[in-house]
N, C-alpha and C. Protein backbone atom coordinates (compact mmCIF):
# COMPACT_ATOMS: atom_id res chain seq x y z
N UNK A 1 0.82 -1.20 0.00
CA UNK A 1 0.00 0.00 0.00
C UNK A 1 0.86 1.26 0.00
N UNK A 2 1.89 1.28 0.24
CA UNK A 2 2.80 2.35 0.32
C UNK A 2 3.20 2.58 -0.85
N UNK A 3 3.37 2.03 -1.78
CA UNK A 3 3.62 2.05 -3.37
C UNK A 3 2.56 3.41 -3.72
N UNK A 4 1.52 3.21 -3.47
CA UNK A 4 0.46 3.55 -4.52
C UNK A 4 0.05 4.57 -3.12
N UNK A 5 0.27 4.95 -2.33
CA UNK A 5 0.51 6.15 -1.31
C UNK A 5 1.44 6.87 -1.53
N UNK A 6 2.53 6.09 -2.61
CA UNK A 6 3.69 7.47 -2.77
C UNK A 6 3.26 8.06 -4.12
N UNK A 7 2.32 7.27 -4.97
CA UNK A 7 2.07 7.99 -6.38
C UNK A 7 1.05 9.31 -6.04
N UNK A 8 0.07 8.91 -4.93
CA UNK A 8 -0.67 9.79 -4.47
C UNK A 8 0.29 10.93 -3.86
N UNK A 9 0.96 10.90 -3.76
CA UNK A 9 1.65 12.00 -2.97
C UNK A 9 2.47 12.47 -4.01
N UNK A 10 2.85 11.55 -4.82
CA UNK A 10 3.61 12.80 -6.29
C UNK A 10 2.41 13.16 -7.02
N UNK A 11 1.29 12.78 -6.80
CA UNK A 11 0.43 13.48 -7.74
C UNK A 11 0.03 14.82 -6.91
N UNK A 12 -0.07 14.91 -5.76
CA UNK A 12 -0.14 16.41 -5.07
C UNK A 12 0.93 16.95 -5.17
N UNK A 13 1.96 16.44 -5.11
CA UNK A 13 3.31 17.60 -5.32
C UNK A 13 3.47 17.96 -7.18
N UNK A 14 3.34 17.06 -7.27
CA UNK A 14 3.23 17.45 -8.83
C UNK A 14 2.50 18.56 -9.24
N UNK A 15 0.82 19.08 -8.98
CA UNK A 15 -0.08 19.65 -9.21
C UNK A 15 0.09 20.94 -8.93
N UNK A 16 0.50 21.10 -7.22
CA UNK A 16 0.79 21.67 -6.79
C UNK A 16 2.23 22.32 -7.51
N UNK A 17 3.27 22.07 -8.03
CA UNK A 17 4.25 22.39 -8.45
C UNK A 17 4.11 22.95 -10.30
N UNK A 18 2.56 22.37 -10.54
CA UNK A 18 2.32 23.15 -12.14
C UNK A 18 1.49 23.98 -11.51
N UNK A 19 0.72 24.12 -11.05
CA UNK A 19 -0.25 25.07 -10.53
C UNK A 19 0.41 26.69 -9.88
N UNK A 20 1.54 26.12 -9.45
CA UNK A 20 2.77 27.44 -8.69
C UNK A 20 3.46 27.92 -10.07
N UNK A 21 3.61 27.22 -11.20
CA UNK A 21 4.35 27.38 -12.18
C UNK A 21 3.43 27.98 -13.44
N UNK A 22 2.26 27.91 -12.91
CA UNK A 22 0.86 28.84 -14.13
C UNK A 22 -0.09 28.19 -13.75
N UNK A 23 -0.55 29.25 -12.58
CA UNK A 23 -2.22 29.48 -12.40
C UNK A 23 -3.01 28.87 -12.99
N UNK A 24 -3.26 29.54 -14.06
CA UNK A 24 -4.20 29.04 -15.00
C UNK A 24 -4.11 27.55 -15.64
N UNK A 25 -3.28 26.90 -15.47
CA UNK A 25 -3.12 25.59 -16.33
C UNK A 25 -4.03 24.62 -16.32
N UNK A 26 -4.75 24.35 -15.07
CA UNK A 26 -5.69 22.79 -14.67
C UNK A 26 -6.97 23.61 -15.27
N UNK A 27 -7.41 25.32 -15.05
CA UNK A 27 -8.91 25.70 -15.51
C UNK A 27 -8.64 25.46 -17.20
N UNK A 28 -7.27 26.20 -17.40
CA UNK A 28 -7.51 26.17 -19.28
C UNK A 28 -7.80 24.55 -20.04
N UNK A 29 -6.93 23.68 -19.03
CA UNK A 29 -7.19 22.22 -19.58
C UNK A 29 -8.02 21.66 -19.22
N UNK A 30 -9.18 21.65 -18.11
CA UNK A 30 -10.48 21.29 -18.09
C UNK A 30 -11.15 21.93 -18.74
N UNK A 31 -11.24 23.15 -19.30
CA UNK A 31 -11.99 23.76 -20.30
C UNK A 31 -12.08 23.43 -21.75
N UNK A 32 -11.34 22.41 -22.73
CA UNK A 32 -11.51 21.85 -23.94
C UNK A 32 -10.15 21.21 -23.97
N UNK A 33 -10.33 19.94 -25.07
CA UNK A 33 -9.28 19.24 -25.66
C UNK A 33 -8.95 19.30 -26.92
N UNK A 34 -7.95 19.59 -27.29
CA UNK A 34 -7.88 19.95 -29.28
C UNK A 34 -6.88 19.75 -29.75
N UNK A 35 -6.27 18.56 -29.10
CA UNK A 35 -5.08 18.25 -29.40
C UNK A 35 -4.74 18.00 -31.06
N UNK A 36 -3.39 18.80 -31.54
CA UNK A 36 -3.22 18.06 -33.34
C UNK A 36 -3.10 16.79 -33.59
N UNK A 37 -2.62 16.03 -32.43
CA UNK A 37 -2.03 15.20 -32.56
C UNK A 37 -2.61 13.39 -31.99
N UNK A 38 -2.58 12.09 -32.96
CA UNK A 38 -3.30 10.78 -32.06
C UNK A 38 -1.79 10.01 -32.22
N UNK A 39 -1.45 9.72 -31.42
CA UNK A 39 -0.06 8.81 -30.87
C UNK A 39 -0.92 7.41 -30.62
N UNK A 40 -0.37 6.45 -31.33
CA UNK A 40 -0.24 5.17 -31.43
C UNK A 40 0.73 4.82 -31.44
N UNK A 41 1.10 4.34 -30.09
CA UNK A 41 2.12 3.47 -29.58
C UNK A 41 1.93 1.97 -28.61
N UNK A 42 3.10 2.06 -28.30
CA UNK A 42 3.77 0.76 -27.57
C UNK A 42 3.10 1.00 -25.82
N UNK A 43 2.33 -0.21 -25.41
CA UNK A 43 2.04 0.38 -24.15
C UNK A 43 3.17 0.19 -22.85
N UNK A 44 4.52 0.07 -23.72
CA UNK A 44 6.25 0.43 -22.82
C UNK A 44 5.95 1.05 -21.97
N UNK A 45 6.22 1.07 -20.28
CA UNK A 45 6.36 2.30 -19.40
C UNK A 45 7.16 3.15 -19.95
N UNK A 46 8.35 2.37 -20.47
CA UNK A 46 9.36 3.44 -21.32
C UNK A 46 9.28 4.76 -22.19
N UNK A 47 8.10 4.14 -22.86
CA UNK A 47 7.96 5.51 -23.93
C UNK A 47 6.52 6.13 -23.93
N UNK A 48 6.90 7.15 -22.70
CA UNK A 48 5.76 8.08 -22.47
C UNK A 48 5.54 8.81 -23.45
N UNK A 49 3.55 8.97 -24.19
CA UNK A 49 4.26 9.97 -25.43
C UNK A 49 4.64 11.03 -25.30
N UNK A 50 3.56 11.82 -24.31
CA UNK A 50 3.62 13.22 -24.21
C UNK A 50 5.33 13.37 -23.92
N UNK A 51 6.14 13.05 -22.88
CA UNK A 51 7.35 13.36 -22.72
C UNK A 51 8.59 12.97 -23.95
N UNK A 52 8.44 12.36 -24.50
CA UNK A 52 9.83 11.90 -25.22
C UNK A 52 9.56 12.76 -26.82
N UNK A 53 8.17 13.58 -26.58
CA UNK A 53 8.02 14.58 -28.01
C UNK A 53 7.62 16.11 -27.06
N UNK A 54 8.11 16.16 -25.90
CA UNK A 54 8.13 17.47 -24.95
C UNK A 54 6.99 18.21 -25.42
N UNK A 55 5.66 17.25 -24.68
CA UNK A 55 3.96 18.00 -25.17
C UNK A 55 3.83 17.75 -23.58
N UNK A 56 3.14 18.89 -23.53
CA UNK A 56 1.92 19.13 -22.11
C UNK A 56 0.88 18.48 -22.52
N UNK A 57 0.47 17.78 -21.15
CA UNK A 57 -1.20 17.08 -20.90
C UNK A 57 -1.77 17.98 -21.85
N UNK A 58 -2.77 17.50 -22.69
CA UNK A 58 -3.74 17.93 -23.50
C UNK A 58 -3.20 18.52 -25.02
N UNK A 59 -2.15 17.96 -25.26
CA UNK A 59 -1.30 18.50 -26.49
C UNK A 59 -1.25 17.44 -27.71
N UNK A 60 -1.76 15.55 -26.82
CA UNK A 60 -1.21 14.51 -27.75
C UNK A 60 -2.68 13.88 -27.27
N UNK A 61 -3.22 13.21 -27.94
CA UNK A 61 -4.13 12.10 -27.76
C UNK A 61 -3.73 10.67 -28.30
N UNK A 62 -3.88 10.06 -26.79
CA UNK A 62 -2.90 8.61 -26.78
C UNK A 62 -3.86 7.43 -26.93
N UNK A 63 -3.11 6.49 -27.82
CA UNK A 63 -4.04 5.13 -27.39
C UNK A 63 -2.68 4.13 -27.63
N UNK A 64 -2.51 3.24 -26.36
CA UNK A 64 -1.35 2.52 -26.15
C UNK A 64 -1.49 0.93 -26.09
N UNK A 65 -1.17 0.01 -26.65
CA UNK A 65 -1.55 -1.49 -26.59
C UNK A 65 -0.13 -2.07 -27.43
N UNK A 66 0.06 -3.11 -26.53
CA UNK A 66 1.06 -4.15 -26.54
C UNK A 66 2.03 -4.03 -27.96
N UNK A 67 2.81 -3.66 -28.66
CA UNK A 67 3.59 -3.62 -29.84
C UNK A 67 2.96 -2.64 -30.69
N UNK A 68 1.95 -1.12 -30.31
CA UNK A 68 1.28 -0.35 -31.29
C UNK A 68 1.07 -1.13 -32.23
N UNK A 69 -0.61 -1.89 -31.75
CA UNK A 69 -0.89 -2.88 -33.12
C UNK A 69 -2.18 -1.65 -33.34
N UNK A 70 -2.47 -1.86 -34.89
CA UNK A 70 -3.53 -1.44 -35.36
C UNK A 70 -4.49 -2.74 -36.15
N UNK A 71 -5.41 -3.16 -35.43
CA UNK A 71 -5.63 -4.54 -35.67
C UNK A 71 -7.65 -4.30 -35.90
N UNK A 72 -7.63 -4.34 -37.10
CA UNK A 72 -9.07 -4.14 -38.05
C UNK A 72 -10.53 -4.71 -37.38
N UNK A 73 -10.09 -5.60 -36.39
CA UNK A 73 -11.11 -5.94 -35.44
C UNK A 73 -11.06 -5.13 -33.77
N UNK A 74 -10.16 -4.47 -33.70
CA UNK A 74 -9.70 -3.92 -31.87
C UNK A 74 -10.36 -2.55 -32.08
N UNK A 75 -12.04 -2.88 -31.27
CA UNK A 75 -12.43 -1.84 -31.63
C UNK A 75 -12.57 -0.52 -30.45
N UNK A 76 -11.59 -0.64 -29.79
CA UNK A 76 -10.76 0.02 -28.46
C UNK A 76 -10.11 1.09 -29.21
N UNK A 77 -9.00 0.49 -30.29
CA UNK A 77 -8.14 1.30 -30.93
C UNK A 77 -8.67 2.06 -31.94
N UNK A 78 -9.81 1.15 -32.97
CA UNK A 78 -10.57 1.83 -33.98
C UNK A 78 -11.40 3.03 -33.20
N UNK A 79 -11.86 3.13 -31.92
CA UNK A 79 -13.03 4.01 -31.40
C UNK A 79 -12.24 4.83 -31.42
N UNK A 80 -11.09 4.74 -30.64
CA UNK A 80 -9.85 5.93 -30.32
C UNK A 80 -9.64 6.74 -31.65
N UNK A 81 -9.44 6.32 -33.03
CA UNK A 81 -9.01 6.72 -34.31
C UNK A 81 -10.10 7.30 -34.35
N UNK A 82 -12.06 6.81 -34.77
CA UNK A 82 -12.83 7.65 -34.88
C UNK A 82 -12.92 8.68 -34.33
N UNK A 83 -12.88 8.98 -32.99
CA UNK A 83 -12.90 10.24 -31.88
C UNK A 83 -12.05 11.13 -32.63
N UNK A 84 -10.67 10.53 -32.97
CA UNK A 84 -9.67 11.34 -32.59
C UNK A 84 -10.23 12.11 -34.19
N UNK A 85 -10.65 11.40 -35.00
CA UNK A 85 -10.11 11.85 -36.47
C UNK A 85 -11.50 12.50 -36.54
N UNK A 86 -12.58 11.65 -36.28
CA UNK A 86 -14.11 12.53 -36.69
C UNK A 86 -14.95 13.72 -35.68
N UNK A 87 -14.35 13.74 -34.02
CA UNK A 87 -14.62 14.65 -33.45
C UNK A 87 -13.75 15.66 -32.94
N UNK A 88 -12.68 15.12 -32.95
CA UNK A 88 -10.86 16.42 -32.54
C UNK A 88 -10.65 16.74 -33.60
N UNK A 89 -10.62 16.09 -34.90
CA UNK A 89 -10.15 16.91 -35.77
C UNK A 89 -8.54 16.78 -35.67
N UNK A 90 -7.82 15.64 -35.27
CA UNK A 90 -6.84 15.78 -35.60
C UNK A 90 -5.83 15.95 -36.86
N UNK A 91 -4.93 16.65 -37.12
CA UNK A 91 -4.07 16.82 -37.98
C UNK A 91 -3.02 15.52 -38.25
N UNK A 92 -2.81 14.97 -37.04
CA UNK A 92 -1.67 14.04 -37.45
C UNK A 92 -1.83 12.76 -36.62
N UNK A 93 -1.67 11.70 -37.12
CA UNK A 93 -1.55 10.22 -36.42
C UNK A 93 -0.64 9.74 -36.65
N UNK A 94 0.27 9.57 -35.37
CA UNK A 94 2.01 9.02 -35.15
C UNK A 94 1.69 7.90 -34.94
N UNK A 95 1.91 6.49 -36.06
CA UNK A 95 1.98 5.54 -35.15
C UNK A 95 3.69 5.31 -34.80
N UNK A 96 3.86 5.17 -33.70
CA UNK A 96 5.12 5.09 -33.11
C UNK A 96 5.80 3.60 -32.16
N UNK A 97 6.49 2.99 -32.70
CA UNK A 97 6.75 1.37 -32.16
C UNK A 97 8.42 1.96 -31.70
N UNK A 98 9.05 1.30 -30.75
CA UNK A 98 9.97 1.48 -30.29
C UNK A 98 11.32 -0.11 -30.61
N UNK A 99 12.39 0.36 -30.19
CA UNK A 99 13.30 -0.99 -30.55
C UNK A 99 13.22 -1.65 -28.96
N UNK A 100 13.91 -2.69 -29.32
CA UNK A 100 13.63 -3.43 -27.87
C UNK A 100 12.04 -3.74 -27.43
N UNK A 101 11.51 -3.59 -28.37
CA UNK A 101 9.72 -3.77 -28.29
C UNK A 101 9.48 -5.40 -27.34
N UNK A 102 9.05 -5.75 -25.99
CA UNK A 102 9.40 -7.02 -26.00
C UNK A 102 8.10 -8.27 -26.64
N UNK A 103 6.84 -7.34 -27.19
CA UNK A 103 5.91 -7.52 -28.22
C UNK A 103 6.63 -8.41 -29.15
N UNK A 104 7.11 -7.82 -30.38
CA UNK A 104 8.53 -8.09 -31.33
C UNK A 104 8.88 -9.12 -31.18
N UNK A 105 9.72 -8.97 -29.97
CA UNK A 105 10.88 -10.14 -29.57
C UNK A 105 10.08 -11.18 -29.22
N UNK A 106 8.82 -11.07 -28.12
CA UNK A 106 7.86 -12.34 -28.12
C UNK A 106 7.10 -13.38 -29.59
N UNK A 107 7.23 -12.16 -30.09
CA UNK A 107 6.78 -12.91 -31.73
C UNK A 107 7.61 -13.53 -32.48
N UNK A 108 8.74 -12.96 -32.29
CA UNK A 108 9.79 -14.13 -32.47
C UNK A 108 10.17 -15.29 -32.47
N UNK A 109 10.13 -14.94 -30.85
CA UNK A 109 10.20 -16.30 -30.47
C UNK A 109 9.61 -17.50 -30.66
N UNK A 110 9.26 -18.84 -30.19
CA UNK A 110 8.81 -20.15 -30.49
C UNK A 110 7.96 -20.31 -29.24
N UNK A 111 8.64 -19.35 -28.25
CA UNK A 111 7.86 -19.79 -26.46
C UNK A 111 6.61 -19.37 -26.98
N UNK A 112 5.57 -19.80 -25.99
CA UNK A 112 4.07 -19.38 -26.03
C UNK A 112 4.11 -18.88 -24.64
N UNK A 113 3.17 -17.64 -24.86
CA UNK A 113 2.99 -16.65 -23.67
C UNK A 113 1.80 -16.88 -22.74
N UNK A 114 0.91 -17.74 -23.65
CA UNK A 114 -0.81 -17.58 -23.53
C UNK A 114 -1.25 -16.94 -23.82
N UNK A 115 -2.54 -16.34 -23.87
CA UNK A 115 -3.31 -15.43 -24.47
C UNK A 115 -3.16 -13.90 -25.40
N UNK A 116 -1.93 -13.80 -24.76
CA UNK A 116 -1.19 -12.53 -25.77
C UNK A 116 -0.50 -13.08 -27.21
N UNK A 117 -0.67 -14.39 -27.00
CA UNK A 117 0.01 -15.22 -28.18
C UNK A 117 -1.03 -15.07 -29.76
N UNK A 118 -2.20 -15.03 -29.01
CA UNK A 118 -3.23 -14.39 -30.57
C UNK A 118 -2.75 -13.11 -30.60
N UNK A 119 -2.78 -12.08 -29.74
CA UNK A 119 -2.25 -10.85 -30.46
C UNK A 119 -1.04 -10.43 -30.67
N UNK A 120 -0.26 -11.26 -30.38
CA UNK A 120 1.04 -11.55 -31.47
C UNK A 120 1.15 -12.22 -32.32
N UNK A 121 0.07 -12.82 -32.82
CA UNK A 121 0.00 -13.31 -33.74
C UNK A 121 0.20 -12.60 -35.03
N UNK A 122 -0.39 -11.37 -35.41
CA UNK A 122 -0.29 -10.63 -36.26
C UNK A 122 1.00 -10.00 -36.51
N UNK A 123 2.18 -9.56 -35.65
CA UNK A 123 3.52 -9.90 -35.61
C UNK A 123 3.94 -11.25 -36.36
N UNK A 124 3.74 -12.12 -35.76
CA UNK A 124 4.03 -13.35 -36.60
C UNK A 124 4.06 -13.74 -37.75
N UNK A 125 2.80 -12.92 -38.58
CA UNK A 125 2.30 -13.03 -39.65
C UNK A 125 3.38 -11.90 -40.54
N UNK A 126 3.94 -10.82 -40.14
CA UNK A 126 4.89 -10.09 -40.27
C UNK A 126 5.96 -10.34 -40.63
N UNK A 127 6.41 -10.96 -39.68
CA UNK A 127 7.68 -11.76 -39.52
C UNK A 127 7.50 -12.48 -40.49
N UNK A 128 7.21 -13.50 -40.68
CA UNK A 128 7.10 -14.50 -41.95
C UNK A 128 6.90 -13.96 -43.28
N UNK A 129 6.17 -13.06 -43.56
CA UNK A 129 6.07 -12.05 -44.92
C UNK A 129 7.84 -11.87 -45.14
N UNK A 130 8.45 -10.60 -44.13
CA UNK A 130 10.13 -10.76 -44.05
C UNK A 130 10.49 -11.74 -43.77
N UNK A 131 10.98 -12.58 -43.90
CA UNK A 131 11.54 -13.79 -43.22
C UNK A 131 13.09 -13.41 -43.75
N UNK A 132 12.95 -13.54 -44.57
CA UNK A 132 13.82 -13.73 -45.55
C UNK A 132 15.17 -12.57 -44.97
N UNK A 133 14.15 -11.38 -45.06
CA UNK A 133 15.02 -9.76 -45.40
C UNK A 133 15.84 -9.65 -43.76
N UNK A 134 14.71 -10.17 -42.80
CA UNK A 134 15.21 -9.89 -41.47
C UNK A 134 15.85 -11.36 -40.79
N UNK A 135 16.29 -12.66 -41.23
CA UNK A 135 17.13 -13.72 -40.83
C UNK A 135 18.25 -13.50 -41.39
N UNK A 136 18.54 -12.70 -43.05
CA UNK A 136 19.47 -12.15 -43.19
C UNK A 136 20.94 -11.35 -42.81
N UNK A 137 19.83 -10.62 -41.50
CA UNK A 137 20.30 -9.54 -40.92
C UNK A 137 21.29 -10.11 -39.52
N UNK A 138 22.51 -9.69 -39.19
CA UNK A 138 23.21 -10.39 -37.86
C UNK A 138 22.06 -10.31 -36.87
N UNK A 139 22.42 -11.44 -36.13
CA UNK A 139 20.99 -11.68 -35.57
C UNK A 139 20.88 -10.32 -34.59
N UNK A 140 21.95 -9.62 -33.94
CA UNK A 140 21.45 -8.30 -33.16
C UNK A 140 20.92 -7.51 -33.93
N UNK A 141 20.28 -7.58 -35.12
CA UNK A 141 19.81 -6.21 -35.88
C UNK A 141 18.27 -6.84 -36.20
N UNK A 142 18.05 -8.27 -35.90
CA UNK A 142 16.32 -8.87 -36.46
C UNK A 142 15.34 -8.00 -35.74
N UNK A 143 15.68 -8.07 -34.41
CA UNK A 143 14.42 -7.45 -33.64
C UNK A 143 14.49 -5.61 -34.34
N UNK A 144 15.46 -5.17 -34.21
CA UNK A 144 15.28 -3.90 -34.69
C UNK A 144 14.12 -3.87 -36.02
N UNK A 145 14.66 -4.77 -37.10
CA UNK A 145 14.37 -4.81 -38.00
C UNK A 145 13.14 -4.49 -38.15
N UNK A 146 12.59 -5.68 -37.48
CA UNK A 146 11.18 -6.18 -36.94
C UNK A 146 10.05 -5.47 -36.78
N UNK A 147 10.80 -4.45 -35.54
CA UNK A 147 10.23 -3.70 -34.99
C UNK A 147 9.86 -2.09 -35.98
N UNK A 148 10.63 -2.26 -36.70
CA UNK A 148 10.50 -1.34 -37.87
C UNK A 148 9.42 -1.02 -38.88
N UNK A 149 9.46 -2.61 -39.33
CA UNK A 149 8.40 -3.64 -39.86
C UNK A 149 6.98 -3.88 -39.45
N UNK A 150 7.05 -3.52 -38.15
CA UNK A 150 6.22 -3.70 -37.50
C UNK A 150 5.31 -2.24 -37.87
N UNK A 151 5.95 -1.27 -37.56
CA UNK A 151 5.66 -0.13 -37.67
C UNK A 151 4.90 0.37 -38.48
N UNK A 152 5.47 -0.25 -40.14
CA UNK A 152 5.09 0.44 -41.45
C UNK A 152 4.34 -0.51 -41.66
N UNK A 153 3.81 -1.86 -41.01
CA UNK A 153 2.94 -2.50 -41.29
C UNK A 153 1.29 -1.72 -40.37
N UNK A 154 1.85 -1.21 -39.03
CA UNK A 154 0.32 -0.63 -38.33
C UNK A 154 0.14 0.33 -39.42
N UNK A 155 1.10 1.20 -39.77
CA UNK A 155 1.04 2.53 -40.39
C UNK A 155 0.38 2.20 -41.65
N UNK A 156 -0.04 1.38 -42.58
CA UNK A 156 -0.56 0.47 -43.24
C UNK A 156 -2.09 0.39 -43.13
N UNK A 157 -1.98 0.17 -41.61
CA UNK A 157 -3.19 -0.50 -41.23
C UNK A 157 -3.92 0.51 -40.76
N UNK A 158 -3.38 1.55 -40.27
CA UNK A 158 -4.52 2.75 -40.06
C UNK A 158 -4.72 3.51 -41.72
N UNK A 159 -4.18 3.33 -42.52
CA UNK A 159 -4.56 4.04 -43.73
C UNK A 159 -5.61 3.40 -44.38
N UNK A 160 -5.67 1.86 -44.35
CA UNK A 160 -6.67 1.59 -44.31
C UNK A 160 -7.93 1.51 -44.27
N UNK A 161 -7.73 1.77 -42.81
CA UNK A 161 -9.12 1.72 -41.99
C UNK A 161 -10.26 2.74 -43.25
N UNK A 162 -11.53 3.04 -42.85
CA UNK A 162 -12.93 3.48 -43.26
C UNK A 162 -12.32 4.40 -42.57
N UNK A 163 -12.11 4.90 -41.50
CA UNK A 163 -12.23 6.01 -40.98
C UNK A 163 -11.17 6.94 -42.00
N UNK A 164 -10.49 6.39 -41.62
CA UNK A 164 -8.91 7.42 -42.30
C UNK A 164 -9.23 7.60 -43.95
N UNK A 165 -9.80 6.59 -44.62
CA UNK A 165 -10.39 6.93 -45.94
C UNK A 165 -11.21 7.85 -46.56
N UNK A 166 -12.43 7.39 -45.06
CA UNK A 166 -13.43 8.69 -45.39
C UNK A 166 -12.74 10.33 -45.37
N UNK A 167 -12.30 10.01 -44.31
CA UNK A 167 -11.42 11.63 -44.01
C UNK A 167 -10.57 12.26 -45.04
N UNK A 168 -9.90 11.16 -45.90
CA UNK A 168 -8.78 11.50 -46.87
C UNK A 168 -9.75 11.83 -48.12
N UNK A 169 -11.11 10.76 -48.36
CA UNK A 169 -11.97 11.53 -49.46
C UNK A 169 -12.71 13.03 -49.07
N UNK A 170 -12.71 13.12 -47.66
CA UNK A 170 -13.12 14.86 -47.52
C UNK A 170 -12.58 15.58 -47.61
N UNK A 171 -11.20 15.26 -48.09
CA UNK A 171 -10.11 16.35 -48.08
C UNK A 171 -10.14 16.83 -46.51
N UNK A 172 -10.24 15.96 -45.77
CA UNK A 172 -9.69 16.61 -43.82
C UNK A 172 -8.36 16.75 -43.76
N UNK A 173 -7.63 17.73 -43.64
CA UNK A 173 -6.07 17.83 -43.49
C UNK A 173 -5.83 16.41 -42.35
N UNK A 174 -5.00 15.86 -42.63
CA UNK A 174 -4.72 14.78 -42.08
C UNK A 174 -3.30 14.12 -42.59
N UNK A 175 -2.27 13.77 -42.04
CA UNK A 175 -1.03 13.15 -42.44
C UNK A 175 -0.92 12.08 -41.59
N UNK A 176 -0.03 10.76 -41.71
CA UNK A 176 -0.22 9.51 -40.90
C UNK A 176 1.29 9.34 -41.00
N UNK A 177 1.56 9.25 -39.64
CA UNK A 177 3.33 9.17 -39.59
C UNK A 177 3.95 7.86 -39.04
N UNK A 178 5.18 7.67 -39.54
CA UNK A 178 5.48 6.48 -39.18
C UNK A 178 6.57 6.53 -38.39
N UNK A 179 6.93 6.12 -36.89
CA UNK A 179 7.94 6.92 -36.04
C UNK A 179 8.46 5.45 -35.21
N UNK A 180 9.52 5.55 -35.37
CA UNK A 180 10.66 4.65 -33.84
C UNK A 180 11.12 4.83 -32.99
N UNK A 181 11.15 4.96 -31.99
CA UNK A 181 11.75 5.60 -30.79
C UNK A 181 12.97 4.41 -30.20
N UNK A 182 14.15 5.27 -30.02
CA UNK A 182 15.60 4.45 -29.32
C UNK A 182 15.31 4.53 -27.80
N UNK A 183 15.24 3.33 -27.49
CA UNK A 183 15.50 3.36 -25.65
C UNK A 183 16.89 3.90 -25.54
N UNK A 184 17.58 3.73 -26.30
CA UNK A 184 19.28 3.91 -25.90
C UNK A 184 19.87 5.14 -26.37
N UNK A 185 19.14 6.03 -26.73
CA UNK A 185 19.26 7.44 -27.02
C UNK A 185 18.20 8.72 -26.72
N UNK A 186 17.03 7.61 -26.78
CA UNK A 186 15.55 9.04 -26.52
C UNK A 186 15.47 9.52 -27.74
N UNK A 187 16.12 9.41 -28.87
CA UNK A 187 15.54 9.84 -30.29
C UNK A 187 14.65 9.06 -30.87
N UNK A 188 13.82 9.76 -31.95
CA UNK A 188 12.60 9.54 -32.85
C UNK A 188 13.20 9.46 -34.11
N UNK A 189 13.18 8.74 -34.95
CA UNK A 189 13.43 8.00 -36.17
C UNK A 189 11.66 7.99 -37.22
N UNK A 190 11.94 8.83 -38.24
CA UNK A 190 11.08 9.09 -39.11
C UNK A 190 11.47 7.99 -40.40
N UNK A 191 10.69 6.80 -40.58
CA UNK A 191 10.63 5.77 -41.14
C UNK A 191 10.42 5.81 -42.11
N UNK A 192 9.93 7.34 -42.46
CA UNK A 192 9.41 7.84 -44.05
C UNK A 192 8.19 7.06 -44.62
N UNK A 193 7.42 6.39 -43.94
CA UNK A 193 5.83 6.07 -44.50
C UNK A 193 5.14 6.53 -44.24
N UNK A 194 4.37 7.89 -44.68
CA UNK A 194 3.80 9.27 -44.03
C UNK A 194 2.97 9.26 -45.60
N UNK A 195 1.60 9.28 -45.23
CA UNK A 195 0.46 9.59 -45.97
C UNK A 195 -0.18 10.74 -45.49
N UNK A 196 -0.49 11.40 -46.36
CA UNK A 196 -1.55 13.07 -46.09
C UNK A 196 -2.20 12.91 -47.29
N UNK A 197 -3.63 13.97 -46.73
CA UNK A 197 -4.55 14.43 -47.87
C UNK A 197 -3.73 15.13 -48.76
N UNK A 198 -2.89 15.60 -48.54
CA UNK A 198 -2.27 16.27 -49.36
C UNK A 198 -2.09 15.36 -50.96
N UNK A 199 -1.52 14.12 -50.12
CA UNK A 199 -1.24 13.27 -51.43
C UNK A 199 -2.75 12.84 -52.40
């Protein structure tokens, strides 16, 4: 119980320490959300979005699940995309997968996890498409690979979707980014599979 008595207590010092630092901050951000931005990522403790792209609460709209899958039946992640795209009005959807993903590396592998093993499954299915390009690779560079792969395959999969279509036939400003994040540096890696209305 002391665990979760000390989060309570950084969440008052915390508040308290933005609140001393601008007044106004908790009324302006209970007052509307309009963020540009829907981050699809890795649900890593590691890679917080708002922090590792230096956004304040109410700047990014997040939806986070096991290896940033975008998976045509997860309608958790699809609701998140409708909101974000047909009532915020967002400008941009990062999907963002990280290296060291241990998603990735579980799909890899041969072990069975249990039940996370269907939704790595679609990893799997990945993997085997590359087989070839990423067994190639010294084996310290597969998971990177992978995880890469992984990436421009969600990024794929939200262009897809009905939602993101309809939006792209309304001409809704909208671009779909494809992003990696280094545990071992804190940099963002632009993968270059980036769709906009523009196109």
């Amino acid at each position: 119980m002391d665990d979760i008595k000390k989060l309570l207590d950084n969440n008052a010092h915390w508040a308290a320490r933005t609140h001393q630092a601008d007044p106004t901050f908790f009324d302006t951000l209970s007052k509307q959300q309009a963020p540009d931005y829907l981050w699809i990522g890795c649900s890593d403790s590691r890679v917080p979005a708002n922090q590792i792209v230096d956004l304040l609460p109410g700047d990014i709209f997040v939806h986070r699940n096991v290896a940033n899958m975008v998976i045509h039946t997860d309608f958790n992640c699809l609701s998140v995309l409708q909101y974000a795209v047909d009532v915020l009005k967002v400008k941009h959807i990062i999907v963002c997968g990280h290296y060291g993903c241990g998603g990735v590396e579980a799909a890899m592998s041969d072990k069975q996890f249990g039940l996370i093993d269907n939704w790595l499954g679609h990893i799997k299915d990945i993997y085997q498409q590359h087989y070839s390009e990423v067994r190639a690779l010294p084996e310290n560079k597969r998971s990177a690979r992978l995880c890469e792969l992984n990436v421009l395959a969600q990024t794929e999969n939200v262009k897809r979707t009905t939602i993101v279509k309809d939006a792209l036939a309304r001409n809704q400003a909208l671009t779909i980014h494809s992003w990696i994040y280094s545990l071992n540096n804190g940099r963002i890696t632009d993968l270059g599979l980036n769709v906009s209305s523009a196109d």
